[in-house]
C-alpha atoms as a PDB file:
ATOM      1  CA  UNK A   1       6.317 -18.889 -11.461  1.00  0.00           C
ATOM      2  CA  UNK A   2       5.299 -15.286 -10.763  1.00  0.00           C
ATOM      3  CA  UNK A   3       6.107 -13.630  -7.101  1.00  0.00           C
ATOM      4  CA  UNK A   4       3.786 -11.519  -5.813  1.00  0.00           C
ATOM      5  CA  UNK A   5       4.557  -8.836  -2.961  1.00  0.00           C
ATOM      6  CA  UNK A   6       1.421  -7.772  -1.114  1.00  0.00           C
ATOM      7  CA  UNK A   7       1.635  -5.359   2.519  1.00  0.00           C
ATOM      8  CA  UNK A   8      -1.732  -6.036   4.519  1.00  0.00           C
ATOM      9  CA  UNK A   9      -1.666  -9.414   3.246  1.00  0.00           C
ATOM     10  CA  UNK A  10      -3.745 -10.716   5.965  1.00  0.00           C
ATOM     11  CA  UNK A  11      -7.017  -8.915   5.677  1.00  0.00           C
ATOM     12  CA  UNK A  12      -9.073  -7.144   3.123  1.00  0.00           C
ATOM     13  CA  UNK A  13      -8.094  -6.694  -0.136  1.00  0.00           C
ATOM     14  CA  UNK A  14      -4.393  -7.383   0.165  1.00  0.00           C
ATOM     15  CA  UNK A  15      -5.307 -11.240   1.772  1.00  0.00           C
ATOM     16  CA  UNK A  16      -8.291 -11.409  -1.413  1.00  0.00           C
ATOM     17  CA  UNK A  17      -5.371 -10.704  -3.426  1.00  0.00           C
ATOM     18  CA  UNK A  18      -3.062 -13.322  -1.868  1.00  0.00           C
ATOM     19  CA  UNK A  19      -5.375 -16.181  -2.160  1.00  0.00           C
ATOM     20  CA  UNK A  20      -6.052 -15.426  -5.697  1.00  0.00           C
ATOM     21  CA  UNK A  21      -2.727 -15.633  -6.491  1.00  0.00           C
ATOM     22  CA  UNK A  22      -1.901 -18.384  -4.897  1.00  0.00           C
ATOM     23  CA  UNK A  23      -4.719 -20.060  -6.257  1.00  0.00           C
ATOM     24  CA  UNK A  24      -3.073 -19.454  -9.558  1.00  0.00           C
ATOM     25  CA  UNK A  25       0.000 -21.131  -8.898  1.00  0.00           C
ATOM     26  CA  UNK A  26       2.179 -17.573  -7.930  1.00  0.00           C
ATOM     27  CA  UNK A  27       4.649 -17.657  -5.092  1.00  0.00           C
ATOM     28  CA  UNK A  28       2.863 -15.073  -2.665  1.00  0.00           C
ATOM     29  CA  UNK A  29       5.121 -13.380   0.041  1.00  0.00           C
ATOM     30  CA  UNK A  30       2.469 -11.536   2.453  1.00  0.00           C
ATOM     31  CA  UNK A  31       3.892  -8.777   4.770  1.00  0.00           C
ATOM     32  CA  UNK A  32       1.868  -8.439   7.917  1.00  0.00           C
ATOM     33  CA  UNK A  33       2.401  -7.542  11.352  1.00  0.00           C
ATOM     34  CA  UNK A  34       0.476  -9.966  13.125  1.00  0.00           C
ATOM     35  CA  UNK A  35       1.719 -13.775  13.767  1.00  0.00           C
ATOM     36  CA  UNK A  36      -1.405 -14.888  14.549  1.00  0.00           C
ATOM     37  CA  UNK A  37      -3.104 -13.815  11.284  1.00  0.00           C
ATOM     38  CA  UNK A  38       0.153 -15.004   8.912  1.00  0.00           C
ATOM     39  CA  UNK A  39       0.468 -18.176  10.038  1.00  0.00           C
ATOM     40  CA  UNK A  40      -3.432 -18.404   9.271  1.00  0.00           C
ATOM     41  CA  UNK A  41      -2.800 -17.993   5.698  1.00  0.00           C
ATOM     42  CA  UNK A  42      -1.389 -20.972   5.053  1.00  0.00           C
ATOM     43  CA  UNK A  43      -3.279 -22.860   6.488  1.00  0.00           C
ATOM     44  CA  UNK A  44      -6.185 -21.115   4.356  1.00  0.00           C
ATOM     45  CA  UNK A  45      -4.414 -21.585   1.042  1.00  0.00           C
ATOM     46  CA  UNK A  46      -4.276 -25.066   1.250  1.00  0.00           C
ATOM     47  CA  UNK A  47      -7.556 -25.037   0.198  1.00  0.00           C
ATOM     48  CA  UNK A  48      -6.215 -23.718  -3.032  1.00  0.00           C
ATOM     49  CA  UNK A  49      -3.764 -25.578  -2.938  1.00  0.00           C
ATOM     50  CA  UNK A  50      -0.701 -23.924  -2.173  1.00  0.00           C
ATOM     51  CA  UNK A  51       1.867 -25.989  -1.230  1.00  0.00           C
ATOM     52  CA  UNK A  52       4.672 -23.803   0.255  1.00  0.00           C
ATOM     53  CA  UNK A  53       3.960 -21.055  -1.834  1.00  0.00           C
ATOM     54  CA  UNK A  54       2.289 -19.240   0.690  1.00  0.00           C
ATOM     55  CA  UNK A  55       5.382 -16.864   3.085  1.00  0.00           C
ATOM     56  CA  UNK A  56       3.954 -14.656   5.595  1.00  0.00           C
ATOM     57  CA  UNK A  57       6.715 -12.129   6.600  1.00  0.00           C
ATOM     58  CA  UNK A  58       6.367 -10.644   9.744  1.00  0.00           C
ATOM     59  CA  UNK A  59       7.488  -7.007   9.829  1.00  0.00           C
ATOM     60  CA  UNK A  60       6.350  -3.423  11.370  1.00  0.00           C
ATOM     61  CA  UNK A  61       5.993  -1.359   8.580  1.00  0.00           C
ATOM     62  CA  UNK A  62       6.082   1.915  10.706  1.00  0.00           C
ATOM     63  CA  UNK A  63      10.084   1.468  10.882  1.00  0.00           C
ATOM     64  CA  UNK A  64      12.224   2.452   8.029  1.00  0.00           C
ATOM     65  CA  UNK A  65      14.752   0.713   9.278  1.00  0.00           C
ATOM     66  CA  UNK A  66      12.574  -2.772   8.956  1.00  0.00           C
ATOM     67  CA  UNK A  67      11.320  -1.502   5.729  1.00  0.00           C
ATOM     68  CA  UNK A  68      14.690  -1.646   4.648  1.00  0.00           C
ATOM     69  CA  UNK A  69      15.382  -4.631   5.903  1.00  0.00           C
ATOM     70  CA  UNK A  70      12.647  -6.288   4.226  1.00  0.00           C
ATOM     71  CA  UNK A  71      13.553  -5.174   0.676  1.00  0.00           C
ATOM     72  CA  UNK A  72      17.155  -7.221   1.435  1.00  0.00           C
ATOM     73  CA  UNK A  73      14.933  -9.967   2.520  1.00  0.00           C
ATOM     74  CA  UNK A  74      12.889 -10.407  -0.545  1.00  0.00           C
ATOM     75  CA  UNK A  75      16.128  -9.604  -2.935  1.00  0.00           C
ATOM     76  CA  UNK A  76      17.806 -12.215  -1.446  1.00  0.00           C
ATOM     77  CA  UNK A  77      15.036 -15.073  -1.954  1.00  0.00           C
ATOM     78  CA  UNK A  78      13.461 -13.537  -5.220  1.00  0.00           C
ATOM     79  CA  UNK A  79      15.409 -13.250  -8.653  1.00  0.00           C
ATOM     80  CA  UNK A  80      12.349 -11.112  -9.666  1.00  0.00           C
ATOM     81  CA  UNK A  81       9.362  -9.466  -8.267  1.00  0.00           C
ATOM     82  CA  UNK A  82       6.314  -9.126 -11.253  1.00  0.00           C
ATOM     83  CA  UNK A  83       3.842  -7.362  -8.329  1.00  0.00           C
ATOM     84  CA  UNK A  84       3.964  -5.504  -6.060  1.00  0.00           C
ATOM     85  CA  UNK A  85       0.690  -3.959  -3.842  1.00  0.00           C
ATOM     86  CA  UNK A  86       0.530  -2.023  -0.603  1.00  0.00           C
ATOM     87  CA  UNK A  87      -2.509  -2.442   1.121  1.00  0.00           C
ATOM     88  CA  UNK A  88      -1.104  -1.773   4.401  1.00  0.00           C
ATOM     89  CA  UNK A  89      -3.055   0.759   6.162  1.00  0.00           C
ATOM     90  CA  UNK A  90      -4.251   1.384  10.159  1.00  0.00           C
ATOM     91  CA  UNK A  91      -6.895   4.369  10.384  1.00  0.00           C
ATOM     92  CA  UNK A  92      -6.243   6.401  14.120  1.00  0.00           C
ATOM     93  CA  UNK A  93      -8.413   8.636  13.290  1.00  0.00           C
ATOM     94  CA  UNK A  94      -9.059   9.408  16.892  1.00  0.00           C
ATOM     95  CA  UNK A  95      -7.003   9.543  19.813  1.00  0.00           C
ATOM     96  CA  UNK A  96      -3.999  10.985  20.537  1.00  0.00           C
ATOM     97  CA  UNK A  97      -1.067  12.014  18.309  1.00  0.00           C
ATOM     98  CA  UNK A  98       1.742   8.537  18.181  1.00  0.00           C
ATOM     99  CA  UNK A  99       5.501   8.547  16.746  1.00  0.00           C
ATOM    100  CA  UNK A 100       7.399   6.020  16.007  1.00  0.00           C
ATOM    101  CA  UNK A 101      10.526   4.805  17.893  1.00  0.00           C
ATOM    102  CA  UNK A 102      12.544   6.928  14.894  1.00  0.00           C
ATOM    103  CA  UNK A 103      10.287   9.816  15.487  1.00  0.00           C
ATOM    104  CA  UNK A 104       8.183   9.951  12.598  1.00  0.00           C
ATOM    105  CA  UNK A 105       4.552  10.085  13.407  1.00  0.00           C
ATOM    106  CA  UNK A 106       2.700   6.719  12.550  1.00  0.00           C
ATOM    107  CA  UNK A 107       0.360   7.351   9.660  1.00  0.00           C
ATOM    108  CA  UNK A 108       3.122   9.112   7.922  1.00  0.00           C
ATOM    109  CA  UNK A 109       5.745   5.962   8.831  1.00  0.00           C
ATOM    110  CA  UNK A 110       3.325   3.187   7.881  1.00  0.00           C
ATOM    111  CA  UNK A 111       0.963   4.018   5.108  1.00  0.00           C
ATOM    112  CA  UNK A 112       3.863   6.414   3.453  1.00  0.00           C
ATOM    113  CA  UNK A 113       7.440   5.890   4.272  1.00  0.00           C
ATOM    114  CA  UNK A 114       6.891   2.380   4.314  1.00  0.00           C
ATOM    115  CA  UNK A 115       5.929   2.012   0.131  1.00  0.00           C
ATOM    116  CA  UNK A 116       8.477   4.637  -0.095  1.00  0.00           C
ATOM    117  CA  UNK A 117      11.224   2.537   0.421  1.00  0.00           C
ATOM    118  CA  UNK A 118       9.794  -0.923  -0.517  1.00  0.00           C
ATOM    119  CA  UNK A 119       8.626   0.855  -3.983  1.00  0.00           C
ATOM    120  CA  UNK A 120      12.311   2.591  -4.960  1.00  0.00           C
ATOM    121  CA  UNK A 121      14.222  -0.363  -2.445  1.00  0.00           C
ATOM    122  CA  UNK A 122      12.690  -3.188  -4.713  1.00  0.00           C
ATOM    123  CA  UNK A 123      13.013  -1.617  -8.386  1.00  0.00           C
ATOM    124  CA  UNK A 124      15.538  -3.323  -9.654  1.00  0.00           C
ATOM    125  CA  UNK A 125      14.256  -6.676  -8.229  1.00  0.00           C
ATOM    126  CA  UNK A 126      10.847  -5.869 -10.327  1.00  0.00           C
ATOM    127  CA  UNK A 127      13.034  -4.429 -12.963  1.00  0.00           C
ATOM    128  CA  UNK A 128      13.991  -8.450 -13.561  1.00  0.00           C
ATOM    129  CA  UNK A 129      10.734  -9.812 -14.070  1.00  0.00           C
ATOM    130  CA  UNK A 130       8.792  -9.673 -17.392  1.00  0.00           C
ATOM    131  CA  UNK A 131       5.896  -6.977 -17.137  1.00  0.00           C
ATOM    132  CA  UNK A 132       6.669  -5.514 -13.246  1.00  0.00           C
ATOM    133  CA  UNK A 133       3.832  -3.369 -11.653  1.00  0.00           C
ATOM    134  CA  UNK A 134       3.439  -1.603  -8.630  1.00  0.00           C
ATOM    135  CA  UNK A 135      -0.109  -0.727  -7.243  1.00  0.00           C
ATOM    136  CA  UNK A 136      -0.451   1.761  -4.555  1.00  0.00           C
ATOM    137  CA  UNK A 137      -3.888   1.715  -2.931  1.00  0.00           C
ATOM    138  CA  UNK A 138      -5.595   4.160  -1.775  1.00  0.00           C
ATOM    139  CA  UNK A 139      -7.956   7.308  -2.308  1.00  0.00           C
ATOM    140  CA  UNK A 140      -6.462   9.147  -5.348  1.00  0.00           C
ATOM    141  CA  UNK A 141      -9.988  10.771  -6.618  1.00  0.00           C
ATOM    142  CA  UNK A 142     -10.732  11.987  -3.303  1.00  0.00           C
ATOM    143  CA  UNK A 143     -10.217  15.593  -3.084  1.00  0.00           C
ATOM    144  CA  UNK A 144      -9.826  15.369   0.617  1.00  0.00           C
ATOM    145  CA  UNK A 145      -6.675  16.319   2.829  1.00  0.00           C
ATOM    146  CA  UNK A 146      -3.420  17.949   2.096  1.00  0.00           C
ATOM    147  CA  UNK A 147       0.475  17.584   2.470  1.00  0.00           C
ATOM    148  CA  UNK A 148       1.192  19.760   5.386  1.00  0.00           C
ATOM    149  CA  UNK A 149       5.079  21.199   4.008  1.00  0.00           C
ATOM    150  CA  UNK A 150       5.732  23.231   7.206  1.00  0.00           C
ATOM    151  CA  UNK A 151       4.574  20.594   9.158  1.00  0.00           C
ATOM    152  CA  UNK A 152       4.963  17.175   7.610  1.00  0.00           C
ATOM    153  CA  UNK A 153       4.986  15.099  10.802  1.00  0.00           C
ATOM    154  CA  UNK A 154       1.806  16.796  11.996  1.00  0.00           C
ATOM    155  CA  UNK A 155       2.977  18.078  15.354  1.00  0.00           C
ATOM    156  CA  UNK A 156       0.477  21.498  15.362  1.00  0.00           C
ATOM    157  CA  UNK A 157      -3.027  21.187  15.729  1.00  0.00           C
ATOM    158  CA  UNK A 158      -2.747  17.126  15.025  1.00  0.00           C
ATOM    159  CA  UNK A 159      -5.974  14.762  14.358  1.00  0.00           C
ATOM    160  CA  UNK A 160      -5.855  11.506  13.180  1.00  0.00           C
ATOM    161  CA  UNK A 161      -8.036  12.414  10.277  1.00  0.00           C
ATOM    162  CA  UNK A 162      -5.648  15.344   9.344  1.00  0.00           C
ATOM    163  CA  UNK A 163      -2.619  12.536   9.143  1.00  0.00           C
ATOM    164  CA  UNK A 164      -4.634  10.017   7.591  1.00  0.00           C
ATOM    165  CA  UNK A 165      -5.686  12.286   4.683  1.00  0.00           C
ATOM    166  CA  UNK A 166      -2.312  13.478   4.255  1.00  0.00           C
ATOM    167  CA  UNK A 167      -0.641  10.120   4.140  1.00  0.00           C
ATOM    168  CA  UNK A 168      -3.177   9.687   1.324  1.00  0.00           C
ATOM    169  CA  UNK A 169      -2.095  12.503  -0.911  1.00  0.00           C
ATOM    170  CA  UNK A 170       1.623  11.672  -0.292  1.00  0.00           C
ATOM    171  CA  UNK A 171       0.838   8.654  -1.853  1.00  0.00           C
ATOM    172  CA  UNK A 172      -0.623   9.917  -4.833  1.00  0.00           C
ATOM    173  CA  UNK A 173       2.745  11.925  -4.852  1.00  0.00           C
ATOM    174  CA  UNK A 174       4.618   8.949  -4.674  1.00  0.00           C
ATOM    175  CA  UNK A 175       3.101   7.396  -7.438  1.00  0.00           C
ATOM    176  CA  UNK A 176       3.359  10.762  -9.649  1.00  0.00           C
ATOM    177  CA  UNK A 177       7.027  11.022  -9.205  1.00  0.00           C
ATOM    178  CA  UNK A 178       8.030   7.254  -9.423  1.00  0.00           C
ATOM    179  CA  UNK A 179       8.128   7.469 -13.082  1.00  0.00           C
ATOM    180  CA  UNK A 180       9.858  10.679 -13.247  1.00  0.00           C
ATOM    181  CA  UNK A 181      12.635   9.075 -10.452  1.00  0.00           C
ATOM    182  CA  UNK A 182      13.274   6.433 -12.757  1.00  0.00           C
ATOM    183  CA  UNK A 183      12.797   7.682 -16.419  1.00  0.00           C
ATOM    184  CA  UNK A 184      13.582   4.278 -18.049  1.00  0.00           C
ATOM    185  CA  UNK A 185      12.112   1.806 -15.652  1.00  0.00           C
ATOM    186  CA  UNK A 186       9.546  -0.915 -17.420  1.00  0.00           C
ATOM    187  CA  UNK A 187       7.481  -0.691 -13.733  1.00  0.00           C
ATOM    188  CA  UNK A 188       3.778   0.061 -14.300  1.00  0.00           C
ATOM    189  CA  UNK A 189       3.013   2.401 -10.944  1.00  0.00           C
ATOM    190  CA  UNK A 190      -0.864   2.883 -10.770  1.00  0.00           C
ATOM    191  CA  UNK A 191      -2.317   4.335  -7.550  1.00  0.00           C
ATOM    192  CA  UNK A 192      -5.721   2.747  -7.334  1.00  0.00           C
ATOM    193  CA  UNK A 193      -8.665   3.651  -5.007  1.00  0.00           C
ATOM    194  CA  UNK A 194     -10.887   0.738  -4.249  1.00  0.00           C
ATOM    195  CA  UNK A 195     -14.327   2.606  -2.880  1.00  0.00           C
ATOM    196  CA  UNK A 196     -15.938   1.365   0.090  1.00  0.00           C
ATOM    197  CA  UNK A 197     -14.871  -2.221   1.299  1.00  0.00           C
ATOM    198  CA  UNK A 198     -16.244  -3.714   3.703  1.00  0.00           C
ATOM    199  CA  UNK A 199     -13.069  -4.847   5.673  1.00  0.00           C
ATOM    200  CA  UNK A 200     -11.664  -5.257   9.368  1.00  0.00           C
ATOM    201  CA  UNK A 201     -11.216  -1.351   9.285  1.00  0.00           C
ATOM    202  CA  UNK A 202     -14.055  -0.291  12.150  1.00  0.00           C
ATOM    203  CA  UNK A 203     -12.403  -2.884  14.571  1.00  0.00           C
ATOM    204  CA  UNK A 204     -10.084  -0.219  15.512  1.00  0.00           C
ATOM    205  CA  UNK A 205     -12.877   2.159  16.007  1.00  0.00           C
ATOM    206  CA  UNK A 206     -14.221   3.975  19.309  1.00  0.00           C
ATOM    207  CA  UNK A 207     -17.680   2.289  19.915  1.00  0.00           C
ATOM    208  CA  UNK A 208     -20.477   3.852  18.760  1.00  0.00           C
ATOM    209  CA  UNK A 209     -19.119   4.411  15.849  1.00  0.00           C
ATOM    210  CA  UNK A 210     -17.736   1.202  15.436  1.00  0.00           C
ATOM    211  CA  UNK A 211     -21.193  -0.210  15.216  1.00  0.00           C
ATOM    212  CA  UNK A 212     -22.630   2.411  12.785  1.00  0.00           C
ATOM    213  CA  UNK A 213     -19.726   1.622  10.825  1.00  0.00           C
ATOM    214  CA  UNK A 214     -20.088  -1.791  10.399  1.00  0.00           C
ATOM    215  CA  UNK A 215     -24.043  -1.515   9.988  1.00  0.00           C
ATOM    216  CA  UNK A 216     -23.345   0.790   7.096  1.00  0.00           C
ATOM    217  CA  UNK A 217     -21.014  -1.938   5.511  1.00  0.00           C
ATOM    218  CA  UNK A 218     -23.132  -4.190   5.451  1.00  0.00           C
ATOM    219  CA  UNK A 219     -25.401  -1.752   3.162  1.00  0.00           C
ATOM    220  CA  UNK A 220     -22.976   0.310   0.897  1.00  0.00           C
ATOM    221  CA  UNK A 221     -19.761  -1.747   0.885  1.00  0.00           C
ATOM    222  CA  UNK A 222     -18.423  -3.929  -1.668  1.00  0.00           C
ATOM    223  CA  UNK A 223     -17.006  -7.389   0.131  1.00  0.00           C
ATOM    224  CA  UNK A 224     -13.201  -8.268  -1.315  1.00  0.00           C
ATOM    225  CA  UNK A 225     -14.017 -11.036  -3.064  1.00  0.00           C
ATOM    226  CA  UNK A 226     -15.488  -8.565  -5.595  1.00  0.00           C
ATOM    227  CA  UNK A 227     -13.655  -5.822  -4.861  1.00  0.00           C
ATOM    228  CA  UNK A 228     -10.382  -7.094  -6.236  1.00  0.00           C
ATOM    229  CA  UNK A 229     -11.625  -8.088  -9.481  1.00  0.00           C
ATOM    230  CA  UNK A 230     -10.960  -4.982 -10.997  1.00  0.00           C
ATOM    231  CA  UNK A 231      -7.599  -5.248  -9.443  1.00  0.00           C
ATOM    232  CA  UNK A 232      -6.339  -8.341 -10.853  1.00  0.00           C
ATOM    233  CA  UNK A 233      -7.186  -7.315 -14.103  1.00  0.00           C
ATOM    234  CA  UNK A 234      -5.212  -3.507 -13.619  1.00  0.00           C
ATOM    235  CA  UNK A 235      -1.887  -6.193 -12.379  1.00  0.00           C
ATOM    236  CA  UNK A 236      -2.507  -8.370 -14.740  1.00  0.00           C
ATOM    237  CA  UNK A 237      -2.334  -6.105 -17.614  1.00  0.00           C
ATOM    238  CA  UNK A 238      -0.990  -3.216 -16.553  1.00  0.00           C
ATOM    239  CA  UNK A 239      -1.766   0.105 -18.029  1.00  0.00           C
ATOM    240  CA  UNK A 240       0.955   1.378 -20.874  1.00  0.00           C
ATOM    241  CA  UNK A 241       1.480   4.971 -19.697  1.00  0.00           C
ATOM    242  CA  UNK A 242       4.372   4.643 -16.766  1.00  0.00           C
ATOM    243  CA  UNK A 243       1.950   5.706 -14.100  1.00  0.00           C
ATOM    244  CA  UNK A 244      -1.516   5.837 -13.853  1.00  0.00           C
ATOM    245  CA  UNK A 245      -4.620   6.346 -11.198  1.00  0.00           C
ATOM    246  CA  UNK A 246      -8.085   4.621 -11.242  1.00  0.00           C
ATOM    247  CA  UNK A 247     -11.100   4.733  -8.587  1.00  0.00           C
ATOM    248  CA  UNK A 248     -12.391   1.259  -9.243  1.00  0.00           C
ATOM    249  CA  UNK A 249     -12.552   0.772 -13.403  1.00  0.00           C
ATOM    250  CA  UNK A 250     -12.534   4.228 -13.780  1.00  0.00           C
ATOM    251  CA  UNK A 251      -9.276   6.234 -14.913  1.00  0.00           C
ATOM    252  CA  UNK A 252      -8.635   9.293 -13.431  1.00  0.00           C
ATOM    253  CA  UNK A 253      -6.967  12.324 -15.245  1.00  0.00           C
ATOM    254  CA  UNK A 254      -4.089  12.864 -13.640  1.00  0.00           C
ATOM    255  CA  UNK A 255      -4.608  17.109 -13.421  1.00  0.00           C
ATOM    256  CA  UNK A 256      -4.411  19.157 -10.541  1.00  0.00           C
ATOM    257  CA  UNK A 257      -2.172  19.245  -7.740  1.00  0.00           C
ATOM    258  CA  UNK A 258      -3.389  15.260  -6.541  1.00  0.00           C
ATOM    259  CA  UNK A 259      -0.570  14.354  -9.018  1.00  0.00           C
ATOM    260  CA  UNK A 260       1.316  17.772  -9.630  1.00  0.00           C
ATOM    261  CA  UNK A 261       5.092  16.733 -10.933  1.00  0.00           C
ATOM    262  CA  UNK A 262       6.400  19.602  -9.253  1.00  0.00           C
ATOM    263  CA  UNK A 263       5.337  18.582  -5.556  1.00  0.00           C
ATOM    264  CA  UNK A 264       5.628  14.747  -6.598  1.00  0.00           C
ATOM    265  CA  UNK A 265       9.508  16.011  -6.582  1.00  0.00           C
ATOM    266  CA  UNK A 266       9.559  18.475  -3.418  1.00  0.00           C
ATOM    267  CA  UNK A 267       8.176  15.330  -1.461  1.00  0.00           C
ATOM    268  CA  UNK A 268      10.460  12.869  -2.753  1.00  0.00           C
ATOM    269  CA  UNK A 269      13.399  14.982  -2.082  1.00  0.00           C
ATOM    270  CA  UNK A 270      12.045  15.904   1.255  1.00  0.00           C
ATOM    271  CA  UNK A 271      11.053  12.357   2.238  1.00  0.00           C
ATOM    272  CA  UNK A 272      15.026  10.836   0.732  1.00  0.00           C
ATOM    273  CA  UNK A 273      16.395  13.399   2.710  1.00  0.00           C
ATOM    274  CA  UNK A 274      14.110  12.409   6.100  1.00  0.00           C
ATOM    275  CA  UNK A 275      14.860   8.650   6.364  1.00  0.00           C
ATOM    276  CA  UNK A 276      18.813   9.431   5.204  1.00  0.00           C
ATOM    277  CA  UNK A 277      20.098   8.335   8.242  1.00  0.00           C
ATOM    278  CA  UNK A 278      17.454   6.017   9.537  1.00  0.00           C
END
């Protein structure tokens, strides 16, 4: 029986994922931080069925220290992990600046730091299964946004869109240097950028741009259903090269400084020494 690891496993893409799997017989652990939503997925797998192959994990992904805490979760119930996705993702891309209880602000601790240490935490647990693959989603493609080096944690001149975008790029980053981390590893790390999905992100949205949102969903957005199709099929058979980056079905070269090797490393080593002590 596979296992299947998926953060934001309760909406979107990462809960069309989950039912999939399940669906297929996998043993899906969802990581969420909502109670209400998790225990809903059971009960919406049953349709599949699922038996009790359906765990909902409750954790805030904006603490490191949880993060961490997580990975010795699923190592100590799973021999092996074949896949694992991060879909876990809030947009603030208004309001003011928010940290986290450990100080870090909270695009960089939850759509970052958090597949940071779940990606290098749980290696060797995917290292046991047959064809392990990681898939980090999000916008590589999108030449939008920057890392900010003087500034990581976006105290100057801070907007939500300025730490979104840059959690974005650390991620393709992440992805870049996984590989180089871990020179022998059999993990298949492919940062993947889905398009436009039409998911529960304008709920956390300012009216009236909530609404304009959501009415242009309903025109230009894919729904999940579809959207993961080309998904399965990139975790299902994973791509040969050690790391790779698609926007939908198409594969992106992985050229200029999205995926430079040189600032892949400068952010790991930055972001190892960061959460040291956390």
């Amino acid at each position: 029986m596979q296992t299947v690891v998926i953060t934001g496993g309760t909406d979107g893409l990462g809960r069309g994922l989950a039912l999939h799997y399940l669906r297929l017989g996998a043993h899906v652990l969802v990581v969420g931080s909502t109670a209400a939503k998790g225990e809903a997925l059971p009960a919406a797998a049953e349709t599949c069925p699922a038996g009790g192959r359906a765990t909902f994990l409750q954790v805030d992904l904006t603490s490191v220290a949880a993060a961490r805490e997580l990975v010795t979760t699923i190592e100590d119930g799973c021999p092996s992990v074949d896949k694992l996705v991060f879909c876990a993702q809030r947009y603030r891309l208004f309001g003011p600046r928010t940290v986290t209880p450990e100080g870090f602000e909270h695009s960089f601790a939850l759509a970052y730091l958090s597949r940071y240490v779940l990606g290098h935490g749980l290696r060797r647990t995917l290292e046991s299964a047959s064809r392990p693959v990681v898939m980090n989603v999000g916008t590589p493609g999108v030449p939008l946004g920057r890392i900010h080096w003087e500034d990581l944690q976006v105290t100057r001149r801070y907007s939500g869109t300025k730490a979104t975008l840059q959690s974005f790029r650390a991620n393709d980053l992440l992805g870049a240097a996984f590989p180089a981390v871990h020179a022998d590893t059999p993990i298949r790390y492919v940062c993947y950028n889905p398009g436009v999905v039409a998911t529960g992100m304008p709920d956390h949205l300012p009216q009236p741009l909530r609404a304009l949102t959501k009415t242009s969903f309903a025109v230009l957005a894919t729904s999940p259903e579809k959207a993961v199709e080309p998904m399965i099929r990139l975790l299902d058979e994973p791509p040969d090269p050690a790391f790779t980056a698609y926007r939908k079905t198409r594969r992106l070269r992985l050229t200029g400084p999205a995926f430079d090797l040189d600032s892949a490393m400068r952010l790991h080593h930055l972001t190892r020494e960061l959460i040291r002590d956390r």
